[in-house]
C-alpha atoms as a PDB file:
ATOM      1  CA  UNK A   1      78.562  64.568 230.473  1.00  0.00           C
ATOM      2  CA  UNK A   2      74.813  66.162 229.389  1.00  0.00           C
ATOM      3  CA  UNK A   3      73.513  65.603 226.118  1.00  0.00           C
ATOM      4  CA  UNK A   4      74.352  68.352 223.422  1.00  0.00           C
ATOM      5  CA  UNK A   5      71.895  69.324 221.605  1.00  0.00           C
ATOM      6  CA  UNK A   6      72.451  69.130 217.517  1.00  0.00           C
ATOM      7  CA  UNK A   7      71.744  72.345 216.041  1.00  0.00           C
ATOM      8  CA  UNK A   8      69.533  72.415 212.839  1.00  0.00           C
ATOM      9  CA  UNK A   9      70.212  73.863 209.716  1.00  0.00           C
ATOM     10  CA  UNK A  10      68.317  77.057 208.989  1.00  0.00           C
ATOM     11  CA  UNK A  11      66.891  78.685 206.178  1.00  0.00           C
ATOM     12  CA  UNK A  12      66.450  82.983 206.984  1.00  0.00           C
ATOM     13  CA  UNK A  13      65.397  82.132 210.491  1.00  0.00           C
ATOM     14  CA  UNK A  14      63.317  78.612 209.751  1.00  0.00           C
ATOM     15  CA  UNK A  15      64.817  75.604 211.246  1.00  0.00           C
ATOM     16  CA  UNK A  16      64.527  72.653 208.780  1.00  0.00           C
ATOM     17  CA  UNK A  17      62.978  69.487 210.228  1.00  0.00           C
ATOM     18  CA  UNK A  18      62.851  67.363 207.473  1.00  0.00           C
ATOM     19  CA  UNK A  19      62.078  66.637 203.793  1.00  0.00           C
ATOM     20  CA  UNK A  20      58.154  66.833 203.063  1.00  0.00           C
ATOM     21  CA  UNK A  21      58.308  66.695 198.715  1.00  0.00           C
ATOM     22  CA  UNK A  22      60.635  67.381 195.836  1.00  0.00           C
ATOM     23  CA  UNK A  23      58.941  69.580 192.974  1.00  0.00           C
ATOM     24  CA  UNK A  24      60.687  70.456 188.787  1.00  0.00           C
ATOM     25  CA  UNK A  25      62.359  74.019 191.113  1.00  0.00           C
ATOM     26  CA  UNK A  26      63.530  72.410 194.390  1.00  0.00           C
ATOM     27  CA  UNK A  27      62.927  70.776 197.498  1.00  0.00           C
ATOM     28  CA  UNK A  28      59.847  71.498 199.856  1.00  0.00           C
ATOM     29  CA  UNK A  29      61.129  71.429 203.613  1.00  0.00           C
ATOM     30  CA  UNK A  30      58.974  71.087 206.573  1.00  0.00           C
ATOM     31  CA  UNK A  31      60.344  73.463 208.954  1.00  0.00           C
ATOM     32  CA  UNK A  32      59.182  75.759 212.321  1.00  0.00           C
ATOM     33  CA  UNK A  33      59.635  79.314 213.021  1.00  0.00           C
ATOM     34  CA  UNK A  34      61.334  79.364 216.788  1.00  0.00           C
ATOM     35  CA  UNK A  35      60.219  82.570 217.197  1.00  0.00           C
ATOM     36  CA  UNK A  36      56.724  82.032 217.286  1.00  0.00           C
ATOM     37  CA  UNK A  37      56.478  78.438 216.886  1.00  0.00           C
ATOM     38  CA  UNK A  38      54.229  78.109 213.916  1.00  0.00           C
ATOM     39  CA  UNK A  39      55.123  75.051 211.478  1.00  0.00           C
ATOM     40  CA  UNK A  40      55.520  75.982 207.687  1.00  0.00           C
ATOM     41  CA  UNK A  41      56.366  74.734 204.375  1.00  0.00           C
ATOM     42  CA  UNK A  42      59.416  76.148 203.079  1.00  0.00           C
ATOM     43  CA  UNK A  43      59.637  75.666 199.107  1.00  0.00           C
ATOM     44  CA  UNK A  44      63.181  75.986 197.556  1.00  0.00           C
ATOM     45  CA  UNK A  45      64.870  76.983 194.693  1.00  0.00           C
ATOM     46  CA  UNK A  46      68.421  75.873 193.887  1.00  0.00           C
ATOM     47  CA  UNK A  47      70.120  78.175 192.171  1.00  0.00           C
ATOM     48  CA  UNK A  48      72.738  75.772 191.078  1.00  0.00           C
ATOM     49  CA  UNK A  49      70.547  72.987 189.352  1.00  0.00           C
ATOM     50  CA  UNK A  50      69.918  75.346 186.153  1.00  0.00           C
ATOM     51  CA  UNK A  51      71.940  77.157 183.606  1.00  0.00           C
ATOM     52  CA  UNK A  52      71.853  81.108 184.120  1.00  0.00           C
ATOM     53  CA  UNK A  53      69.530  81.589 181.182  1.00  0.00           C
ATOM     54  CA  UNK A  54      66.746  79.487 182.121  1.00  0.00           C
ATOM     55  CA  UNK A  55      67.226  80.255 185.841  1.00  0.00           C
ATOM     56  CA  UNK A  56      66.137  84.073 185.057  1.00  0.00           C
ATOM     57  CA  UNK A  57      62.830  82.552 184.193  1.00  0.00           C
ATOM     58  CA  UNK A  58      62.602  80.395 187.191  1.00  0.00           C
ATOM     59  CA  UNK A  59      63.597  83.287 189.440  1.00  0.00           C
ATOM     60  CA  UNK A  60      60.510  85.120 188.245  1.00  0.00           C
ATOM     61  CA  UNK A  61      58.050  82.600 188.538  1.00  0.00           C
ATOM     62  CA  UNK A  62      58.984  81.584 191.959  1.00  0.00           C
ATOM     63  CA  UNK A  63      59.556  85.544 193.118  1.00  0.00           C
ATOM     64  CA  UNK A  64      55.527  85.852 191.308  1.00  0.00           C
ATOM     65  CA  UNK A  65      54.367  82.847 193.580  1.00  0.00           C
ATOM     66  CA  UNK A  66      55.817  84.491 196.676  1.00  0.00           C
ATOM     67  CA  UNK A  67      54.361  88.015 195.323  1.00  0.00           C
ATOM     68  CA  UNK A  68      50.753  86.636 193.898  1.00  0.00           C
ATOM     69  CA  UNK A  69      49.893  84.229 196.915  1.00  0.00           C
ATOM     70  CA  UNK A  70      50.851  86.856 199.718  1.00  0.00           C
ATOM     71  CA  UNK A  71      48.572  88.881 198.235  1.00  0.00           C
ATOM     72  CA  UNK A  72      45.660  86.978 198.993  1.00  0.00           C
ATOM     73  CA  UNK A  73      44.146  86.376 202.745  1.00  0.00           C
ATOM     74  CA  UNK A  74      41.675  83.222 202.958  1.00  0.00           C
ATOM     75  CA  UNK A  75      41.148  79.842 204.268  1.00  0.00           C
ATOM     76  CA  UNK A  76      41.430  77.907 201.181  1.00  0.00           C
ATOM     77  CA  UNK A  77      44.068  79.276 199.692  1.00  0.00           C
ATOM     78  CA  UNK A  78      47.945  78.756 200.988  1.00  0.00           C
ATOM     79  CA  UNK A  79      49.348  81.238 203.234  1.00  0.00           C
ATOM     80  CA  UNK A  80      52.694  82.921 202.521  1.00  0.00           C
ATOM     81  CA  UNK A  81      54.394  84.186 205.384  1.00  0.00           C
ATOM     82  CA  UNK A  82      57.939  84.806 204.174  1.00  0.00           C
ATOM     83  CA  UNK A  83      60.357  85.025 201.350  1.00  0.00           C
ATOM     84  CA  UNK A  84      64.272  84.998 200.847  1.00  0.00           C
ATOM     85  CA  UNK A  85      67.129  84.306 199.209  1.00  0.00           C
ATOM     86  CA  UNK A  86      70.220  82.624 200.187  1.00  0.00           C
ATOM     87  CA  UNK A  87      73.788  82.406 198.558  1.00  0.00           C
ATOM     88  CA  UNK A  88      72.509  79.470 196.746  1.00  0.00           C
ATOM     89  CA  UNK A  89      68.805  79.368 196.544  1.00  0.00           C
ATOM     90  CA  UNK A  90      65.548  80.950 196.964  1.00  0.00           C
ATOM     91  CA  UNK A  91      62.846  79.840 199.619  1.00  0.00           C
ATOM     92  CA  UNK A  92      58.958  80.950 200.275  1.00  0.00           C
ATOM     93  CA  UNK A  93      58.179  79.991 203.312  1.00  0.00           C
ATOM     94  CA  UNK A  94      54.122  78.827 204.175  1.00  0.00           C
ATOM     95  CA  UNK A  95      51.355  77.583 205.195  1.00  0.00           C
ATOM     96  CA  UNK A  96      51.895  74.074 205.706  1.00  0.00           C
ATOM     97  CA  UNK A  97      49.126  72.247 203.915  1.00  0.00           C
ATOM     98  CA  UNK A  98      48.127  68.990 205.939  1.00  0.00           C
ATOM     99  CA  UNK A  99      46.279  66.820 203.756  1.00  0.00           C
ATOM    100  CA  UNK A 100      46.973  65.180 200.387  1.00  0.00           C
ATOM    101  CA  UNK A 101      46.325  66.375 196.393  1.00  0.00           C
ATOM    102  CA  UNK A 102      42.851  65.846 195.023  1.00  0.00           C
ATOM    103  CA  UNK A 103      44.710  64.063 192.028  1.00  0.00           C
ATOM    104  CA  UNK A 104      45.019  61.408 194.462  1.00  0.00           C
ATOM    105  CA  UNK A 105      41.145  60.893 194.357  1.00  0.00           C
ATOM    106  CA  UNK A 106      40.992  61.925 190.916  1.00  0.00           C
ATOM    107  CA  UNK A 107      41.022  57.789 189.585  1.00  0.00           C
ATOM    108  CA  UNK A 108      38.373  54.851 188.935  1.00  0.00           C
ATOM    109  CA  UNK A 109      38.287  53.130 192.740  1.00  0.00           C
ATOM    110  CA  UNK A 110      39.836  56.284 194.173  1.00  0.00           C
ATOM    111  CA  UNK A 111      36.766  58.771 193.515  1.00  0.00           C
ATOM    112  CA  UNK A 112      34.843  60.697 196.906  1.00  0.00           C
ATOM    113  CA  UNK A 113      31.261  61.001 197.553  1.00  0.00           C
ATOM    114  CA  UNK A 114      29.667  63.070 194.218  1.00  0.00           C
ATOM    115  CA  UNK A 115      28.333  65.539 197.630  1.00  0.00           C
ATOM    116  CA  UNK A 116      31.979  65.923 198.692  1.00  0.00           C
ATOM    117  CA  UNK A 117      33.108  66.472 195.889  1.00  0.00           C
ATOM    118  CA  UNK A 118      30.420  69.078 194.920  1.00  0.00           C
ATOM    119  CA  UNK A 119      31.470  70.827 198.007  1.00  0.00           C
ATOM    120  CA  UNK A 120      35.027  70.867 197.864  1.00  0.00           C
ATOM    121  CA  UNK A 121      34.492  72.939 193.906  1.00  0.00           C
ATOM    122  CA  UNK A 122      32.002  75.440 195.462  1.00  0.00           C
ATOM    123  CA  UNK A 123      34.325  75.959 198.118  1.00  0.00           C
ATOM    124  CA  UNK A 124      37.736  76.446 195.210  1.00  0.00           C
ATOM    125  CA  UNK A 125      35.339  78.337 193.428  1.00  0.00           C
ATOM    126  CA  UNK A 126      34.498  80.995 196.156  1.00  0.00           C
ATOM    127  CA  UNK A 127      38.422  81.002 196.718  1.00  0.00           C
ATOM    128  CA  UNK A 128      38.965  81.627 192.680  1.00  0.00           C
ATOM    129  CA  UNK A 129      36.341  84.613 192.986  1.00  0.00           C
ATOM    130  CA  UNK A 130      37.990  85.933 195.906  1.00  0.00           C
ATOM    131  CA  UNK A 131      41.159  86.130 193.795  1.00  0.00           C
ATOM    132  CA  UNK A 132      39.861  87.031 191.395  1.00  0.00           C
ATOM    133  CA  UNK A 133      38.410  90.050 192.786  1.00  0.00           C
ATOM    134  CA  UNK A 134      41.938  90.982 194.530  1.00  0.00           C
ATOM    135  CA  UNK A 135      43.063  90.854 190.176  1.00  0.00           C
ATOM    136  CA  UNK A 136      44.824  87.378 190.644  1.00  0.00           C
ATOM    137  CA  UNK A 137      44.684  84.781 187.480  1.00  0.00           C
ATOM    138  CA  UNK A 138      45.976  81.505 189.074  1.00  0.00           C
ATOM    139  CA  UNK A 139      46.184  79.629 185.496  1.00  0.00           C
ATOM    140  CA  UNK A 140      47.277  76.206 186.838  1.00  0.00           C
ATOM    141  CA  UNK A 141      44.124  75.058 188.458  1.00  0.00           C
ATOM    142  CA  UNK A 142      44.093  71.201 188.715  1.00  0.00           C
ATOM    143  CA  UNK A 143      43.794  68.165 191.020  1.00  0.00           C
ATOM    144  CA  UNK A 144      47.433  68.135 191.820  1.00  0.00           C
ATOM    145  CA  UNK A 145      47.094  72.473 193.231  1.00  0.00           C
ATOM    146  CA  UNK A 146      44.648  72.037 195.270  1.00  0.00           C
ATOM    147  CA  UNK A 147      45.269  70.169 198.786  1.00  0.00           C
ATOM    148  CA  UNK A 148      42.407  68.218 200.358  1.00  0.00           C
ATOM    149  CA  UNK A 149      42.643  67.130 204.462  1.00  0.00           C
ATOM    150  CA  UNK A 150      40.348  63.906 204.946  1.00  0.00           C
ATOM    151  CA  UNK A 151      40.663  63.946 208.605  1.00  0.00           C
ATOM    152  CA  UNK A 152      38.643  67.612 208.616  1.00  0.00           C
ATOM    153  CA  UNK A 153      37.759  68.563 205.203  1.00  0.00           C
ATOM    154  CA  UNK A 154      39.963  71.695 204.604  1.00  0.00           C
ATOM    155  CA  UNK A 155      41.261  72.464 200.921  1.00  0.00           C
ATOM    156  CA  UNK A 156      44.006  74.893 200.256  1.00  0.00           C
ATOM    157  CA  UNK A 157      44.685  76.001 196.921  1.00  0.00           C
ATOM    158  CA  UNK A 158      48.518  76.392 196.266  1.00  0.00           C
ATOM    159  CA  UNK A 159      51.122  76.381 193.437  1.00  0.00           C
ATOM    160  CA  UNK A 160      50.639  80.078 192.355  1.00  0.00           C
ATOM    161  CA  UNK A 161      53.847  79.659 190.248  1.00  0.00           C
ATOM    162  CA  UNK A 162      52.444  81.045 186.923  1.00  0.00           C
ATOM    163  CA  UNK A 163      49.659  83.098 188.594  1.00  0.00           C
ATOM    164  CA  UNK A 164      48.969  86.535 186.731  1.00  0.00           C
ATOM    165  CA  UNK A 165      48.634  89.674 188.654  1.00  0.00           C
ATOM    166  CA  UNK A 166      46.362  91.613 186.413  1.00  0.00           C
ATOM    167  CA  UNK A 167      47.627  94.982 187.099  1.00  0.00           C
ATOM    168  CA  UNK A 168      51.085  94.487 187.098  1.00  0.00           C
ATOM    169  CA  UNK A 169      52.588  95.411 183.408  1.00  0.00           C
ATOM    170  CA  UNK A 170      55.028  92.630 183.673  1.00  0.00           C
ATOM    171  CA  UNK A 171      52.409  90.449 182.881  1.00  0.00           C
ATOM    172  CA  UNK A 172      51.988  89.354 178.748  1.00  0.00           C
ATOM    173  CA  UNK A 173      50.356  87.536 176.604  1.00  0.00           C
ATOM    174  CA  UNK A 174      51.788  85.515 173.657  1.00  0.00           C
ATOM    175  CA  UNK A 175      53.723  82.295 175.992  1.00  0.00           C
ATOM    176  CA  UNK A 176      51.600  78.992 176.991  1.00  0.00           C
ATOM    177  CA  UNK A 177      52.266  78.156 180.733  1.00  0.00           C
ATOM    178  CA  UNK A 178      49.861  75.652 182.752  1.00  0.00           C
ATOM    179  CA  UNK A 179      48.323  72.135 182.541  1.00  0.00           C
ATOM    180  CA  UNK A 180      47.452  71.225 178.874  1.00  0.00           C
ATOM    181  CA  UNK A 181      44.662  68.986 179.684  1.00  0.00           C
ATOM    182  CA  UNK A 182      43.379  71.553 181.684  1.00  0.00           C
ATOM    183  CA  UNK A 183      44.131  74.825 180.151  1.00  0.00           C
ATOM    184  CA  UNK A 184      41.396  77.055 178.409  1.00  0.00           C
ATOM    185  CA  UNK A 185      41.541  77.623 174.854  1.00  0.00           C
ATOM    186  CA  UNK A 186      42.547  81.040 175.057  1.00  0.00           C
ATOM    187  CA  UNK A 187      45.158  79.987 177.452  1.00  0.00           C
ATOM    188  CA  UNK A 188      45.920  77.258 175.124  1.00  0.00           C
ATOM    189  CA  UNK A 189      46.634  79.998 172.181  1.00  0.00           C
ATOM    190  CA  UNK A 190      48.504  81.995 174.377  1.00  0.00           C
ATOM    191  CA  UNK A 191      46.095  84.789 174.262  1.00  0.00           C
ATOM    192  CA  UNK A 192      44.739  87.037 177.235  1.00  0.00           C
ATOM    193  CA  UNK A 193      43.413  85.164 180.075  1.00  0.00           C
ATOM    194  CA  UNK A 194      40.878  86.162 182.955  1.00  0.00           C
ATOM    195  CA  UNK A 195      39.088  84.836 185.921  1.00  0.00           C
ATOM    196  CA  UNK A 196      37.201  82.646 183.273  1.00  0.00           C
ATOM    197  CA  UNK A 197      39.783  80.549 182.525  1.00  0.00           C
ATOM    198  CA  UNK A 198      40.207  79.144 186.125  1.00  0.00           C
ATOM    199  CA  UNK A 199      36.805  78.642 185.997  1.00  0.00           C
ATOM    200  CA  UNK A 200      37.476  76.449 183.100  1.00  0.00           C
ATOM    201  CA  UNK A 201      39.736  74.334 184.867  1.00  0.00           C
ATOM    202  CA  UNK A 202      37.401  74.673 187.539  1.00  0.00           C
ATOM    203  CA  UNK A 203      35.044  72.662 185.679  1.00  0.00           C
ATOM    204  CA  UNK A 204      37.832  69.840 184.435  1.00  0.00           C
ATOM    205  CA  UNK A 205      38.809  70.041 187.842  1.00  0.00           C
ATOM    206  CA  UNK A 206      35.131  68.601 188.479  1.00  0.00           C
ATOM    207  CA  UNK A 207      34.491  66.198 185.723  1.00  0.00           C
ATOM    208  CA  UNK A 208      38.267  64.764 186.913  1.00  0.00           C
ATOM    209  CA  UNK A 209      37.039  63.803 189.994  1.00  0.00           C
ATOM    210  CA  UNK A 210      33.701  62.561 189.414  1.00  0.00           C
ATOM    211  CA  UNK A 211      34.480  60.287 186.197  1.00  0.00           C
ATOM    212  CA  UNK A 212      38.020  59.680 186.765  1.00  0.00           C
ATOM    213  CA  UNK A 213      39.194  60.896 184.007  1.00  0.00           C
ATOM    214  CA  UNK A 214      39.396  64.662 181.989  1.00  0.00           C
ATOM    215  CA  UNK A 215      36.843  65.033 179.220  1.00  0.00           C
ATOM    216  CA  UNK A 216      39.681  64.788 176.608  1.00  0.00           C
ATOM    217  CA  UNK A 217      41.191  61.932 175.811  1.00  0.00           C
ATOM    218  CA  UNK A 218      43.814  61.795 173.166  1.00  0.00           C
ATOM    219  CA  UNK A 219      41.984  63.210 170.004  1.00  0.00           C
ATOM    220  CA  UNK A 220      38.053  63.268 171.001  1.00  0.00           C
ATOM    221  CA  UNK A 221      35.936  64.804 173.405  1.00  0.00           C
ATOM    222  CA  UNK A 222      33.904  62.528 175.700  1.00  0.00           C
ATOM    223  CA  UNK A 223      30.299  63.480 176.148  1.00  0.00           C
END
């Protein structure tokens, strides 16, 4: 008798090839389009791992990720090809990021060349600018958001969860969202935010990487 072929399970029209990470919303999927062949990520949201209250908030965030992300069009920051919703769950469907975090290199014996590191920030910093100028705040810039390929150098900036869209009237001040060690005062106090406080983070981002360690550590600044 021939061999019959096992059919995979499917997300919209993505066929699910396997388990590539496990984030606080869901499972990320590695999966392939069949139509066109092109690999993607495929982040989830499961619908029935929160109450209904709190997964109105999660909804929006991950529905602003989609929105934000697929706004955007260059070569260090994640792709978004795709969104939709199942009975069950949500799911984005992207760029598929080879490489690993830079919070991987971000500890004492772990650290890159000070020149690669240099380059990898003025390359995330042209991609912040970029965003910036299409009126995207990311507001979660860190280590652990942006994705760094040894084999060929490429970075992606992902995670656009909490992103702000600066001309969309949804958008609000007065609620803290982000990466305390990271996060700009004004961020901090929930106040309005701007390209400027990336650039902050930016700029943790950096010292991260080159010392090892963020410039504040419990109660005092390191200089």
């Amino acid at each position: 008798m021939p061999e019959q072929s096992v059919s995979r399970p499917t997300l919209g029209r993505y066929e699910i090839e396997r388990e590539i990470g496990r984030g606080a919303m869901g499972v990320v999927y590695l999966g392939k389009d069949p139509k066109i062949a092109r690999t993607v990520a495929i982040k989830t949201l499961s619908y029935q791992a929160f109450e209904d209250n709190e997964l109105r908030d999660l909804k929006s965030r991950f529905f602003r990720e989609a929105e934000a992300a697929g706004r955007l069009s260059h070569p260090a920051i994640v792709t978004v090809y795709d969104v939709g919703e199942e009975a069950d769950l949500a799911f984005i469907a992207m760029d598929y990021a080879k490489g690993r975090p830079l919070s991987e290199f971000g500890k004492p014996g772990r650290l890159l060349p000070l020149a690669k590191v240099l380059d990898i920030v003025a390359r995330v910093a042209d991609a912040l600018d970029y965003a910036h100028r299409q009126k995207i705040i990311h507001r979660d810039i860190k280590p652990g958001n942006i994705i760094f390929n040894p084999d060929n150098g490429e970075i992606k900036i992902t995670d656009f969860g909490i992103a702000k869209i600066s001309d969309d009237s949804r958008t609000r001040t007065g609620s803290v969202m982000g990466s305390p060690l990271y996060m700009s005062p004004e961020q901090l106090k929930g106040q309005k935010v701007t390209g400027a406080t990336d650039t902050y983070s930016l700029g943790i981002t950096l010292y991260k990487l080159v010392c090892g360690e963020t410039p504040y550590q419990a109660t005092r600044w390191r200089t």
